[in-house]
Protein backbone atom coordinates (compact mmCIF):
# COMPACT_ATOMS: atom_id res chain seq x y z
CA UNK A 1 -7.71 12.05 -13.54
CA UNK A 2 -10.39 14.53 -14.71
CA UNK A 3 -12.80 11.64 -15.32
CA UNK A 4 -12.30 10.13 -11.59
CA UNK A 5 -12.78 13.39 -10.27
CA UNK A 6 -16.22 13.83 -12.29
CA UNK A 7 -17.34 10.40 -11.45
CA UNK A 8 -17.00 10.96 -8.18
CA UNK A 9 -18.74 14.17 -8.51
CA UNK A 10 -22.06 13.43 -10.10
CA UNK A 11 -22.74 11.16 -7.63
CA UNK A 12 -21.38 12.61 -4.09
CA UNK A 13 -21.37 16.21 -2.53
CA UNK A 14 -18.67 17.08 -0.01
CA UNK A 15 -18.27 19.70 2.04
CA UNK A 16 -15.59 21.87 2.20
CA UNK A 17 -14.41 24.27 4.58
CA UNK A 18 -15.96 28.15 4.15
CA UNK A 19 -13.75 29.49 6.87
CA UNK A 20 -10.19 28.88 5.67
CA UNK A 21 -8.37 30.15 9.07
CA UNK A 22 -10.65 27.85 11.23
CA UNK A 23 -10.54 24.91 8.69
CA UNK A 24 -6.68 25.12 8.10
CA UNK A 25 -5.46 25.65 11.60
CA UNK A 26 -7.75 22.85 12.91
CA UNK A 27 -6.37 20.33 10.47
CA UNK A 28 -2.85 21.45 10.45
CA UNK A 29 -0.60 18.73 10.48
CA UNK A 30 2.80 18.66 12.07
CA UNK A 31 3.83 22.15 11.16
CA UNK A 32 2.72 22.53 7.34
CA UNK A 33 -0.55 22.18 5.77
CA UNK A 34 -0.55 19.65 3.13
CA UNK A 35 -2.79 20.46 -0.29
CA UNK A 36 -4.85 17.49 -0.28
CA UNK A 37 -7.30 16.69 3.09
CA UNK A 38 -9.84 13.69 3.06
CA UNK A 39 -12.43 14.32 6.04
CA UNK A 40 -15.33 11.56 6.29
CA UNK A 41 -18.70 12.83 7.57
CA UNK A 42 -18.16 13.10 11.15
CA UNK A 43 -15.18 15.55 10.17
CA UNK A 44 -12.63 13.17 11.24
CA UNK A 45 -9.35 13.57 8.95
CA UNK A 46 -8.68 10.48 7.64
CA UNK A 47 -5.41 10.98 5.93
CA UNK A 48 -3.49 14.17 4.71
CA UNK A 49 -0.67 14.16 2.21
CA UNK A 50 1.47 17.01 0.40
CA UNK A 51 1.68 16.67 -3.50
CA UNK A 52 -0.99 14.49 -5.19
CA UNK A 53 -1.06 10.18 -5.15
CA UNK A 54 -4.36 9.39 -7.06
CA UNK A 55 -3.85 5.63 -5.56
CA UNK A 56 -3.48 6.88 -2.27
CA UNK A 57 -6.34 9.31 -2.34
CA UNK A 58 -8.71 6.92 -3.64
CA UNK A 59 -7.81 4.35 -1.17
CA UNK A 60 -9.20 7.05 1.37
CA UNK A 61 -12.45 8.07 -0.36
CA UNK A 62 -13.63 4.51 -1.64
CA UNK A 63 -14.31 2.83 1.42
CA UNK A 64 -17.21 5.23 2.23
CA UNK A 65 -18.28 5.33 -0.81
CA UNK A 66 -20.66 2.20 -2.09
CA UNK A 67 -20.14 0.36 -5.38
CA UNK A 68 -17.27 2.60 -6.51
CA UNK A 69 -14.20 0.41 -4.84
CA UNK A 70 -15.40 -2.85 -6.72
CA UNK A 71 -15.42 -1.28 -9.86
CA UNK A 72 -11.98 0.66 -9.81
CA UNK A 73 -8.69 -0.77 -9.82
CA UNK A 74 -5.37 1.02 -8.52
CA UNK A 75 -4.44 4.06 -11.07
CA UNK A 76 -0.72 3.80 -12.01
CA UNK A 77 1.32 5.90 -9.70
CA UNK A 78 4.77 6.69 -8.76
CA UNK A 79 4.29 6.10 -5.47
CA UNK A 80 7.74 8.30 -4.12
CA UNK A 81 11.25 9.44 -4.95
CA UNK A 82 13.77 9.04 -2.16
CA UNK A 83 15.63 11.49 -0.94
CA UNK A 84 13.99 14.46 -2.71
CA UNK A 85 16.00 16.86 -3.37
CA UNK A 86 18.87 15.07 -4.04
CA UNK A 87 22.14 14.84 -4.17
CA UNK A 88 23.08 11.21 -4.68
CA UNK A 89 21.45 8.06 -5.90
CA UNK A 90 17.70 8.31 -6.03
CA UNK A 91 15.40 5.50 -4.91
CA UNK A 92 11.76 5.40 -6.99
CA UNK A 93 8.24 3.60 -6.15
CA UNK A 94 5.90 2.97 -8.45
CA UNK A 95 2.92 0.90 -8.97
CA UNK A 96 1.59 -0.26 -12.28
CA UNK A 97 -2.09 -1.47 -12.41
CA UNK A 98 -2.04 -4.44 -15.08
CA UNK A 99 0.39 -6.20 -16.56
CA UNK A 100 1.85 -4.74 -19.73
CA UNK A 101 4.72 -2.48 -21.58
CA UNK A 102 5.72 0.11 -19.29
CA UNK A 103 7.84 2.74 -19.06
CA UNK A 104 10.10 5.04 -16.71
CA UNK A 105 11.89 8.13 -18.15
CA UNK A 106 13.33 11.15 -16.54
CA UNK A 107 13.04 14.35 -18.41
CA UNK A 108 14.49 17.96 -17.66
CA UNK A 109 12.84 21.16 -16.88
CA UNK A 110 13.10 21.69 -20.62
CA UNK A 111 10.92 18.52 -21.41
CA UNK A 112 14.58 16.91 -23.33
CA UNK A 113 14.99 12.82 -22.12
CA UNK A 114 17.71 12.70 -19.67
CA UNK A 115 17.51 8.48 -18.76
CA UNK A 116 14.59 5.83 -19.32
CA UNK A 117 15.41 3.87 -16.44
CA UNK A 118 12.65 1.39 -17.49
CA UNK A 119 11.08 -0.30 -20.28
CA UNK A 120 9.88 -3.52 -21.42
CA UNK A 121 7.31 -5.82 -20.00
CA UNK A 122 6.26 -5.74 -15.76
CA UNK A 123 3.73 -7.47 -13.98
CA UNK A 124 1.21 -5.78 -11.67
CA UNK A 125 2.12 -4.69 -8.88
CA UNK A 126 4.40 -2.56 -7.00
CA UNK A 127 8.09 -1.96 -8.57
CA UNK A 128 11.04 0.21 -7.80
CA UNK A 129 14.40 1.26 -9.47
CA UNK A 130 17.09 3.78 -8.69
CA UNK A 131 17.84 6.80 -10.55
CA UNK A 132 22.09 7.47 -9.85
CA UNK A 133 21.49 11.30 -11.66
CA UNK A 134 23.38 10.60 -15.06
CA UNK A 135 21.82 11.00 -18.24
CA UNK A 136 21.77 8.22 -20.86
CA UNK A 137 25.19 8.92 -21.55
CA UNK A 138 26.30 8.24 -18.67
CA UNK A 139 26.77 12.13 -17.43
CA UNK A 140 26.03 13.53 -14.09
CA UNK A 141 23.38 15.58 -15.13
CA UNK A 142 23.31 19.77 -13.49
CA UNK A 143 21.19 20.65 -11.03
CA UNK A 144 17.81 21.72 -11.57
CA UNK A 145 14.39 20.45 -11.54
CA UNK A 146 13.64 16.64 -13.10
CA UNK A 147 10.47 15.07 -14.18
CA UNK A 148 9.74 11.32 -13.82
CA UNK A 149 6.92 10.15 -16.24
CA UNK A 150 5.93 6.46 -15.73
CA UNK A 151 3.54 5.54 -19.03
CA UNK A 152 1.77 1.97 -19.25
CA UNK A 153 -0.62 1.65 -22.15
CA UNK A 154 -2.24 4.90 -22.56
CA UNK A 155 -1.78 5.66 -18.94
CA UNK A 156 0.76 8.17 -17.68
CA UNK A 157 2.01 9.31 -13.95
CA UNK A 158 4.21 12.12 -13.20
CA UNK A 159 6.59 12.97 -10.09
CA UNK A 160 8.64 16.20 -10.11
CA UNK A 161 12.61 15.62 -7.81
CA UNK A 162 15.02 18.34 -7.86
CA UNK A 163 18.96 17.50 -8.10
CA UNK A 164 21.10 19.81 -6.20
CA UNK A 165 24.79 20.25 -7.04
C-alpha cells in the first residue's frame, strides 16, 4: 500500500482540511465520521467509508486522476465480512486481481491459524465463502477478535471480525 500511496503522492497535492471542527461536522455522515474521506476539487464528497478498502478508494481517486487508472489494476481486497460482530455463520467478499494460488485463513488475536477456508487455484474476479466460527478441528472457536488474511502471490489483504459468545 505504501507504494500506491507514494505514487500518488509525487505526482498530486490534495488538500486537507486545517479546521478539523468545520471539516468534520460538514462531512459528517449519518451520525459517525468515517476515517477515510475522498473530496474532488470542487469539495464535493465523493464517497466516505469506515475501515480501509484500497479497491474501493482507488476506484474514487482514479477517475480524476489522468494516466493512473489505465495503468493499475484492482489490488486484492476482502471486500466485507457479514454480520460483523458475529455470532453465527459469517459471510466473506473478496476480490482477487489475477488468476493464481490464493489463499483465505483466519487467525486469532494471538496470530495462531484457527481455519484456511481457502486455498488452491481462483480466477479473477470477485469470490466469497462463509466462515461458520470453528477452527480446523472443527471447534467453535471463543470469542474474541479474528483476523482474515487473504494472500495471492506475494500479495496480502487483511480484515479484522470479532466473534461474540
Amino acid at each position: 500500500m505504501e507504494s500506491v500511496v507514494k505514487y500518488y503522492a509525487r505526482q498530486y497535492t490534495y488538500p486537507f482540511f486545517r479546521d478539523p471542527n468545520t471539516g468534520w461536522s460538514r462531512y459528517r455522515m449519518n451520525g459517525y465520521i468515517p476515517l477515510n474521506y475522498v473530496v474532488d476539487t470542487a469539495g464535493v464528497v465523493v464517497g466516505s467509508m469506515e475501515g480501509f478498502d484500497e479497491y474501493t478508494i482507488r476506484s474514487w481517486i482514479e477517475p480524476y486522476l489522468t494516466g493512473v487508472a489505465e495503468e493499475k489494476k484492482p489490488a486484492l481486497s476482502i471486500a466485507g465480512a457479514a454480520p460483523n460482530p458475529a455470532t453465527g455463520p459469517q459471510n466473506v467478499r473478496f476480490n482477487v486481481p489475477t488468476p493464481g494460488n490464493v489463499s483465505l485463513r483466519v487467525y486469532a488475536s494471538s496470530g495462531e491459524l484457527v481455519r484456511t477456508l481457502v486455498s488452491g487455484t481462483m480466477a479473477a474476479g470477485p469470490g466469497a465463502t462463509q466462515w461458520n466460527l470453528r477452527d480446523d478441528r472443527g471447534q467453535q472457536v471463543a470469542g474474541g477478535m479474528y483476523f482474515y488474511e487473504l494472500s495471492a502471490g506475494a500479495a496480502t489483504a487483511r480484515l479484522k471480525t470479532t466473534v461474540l459468545r
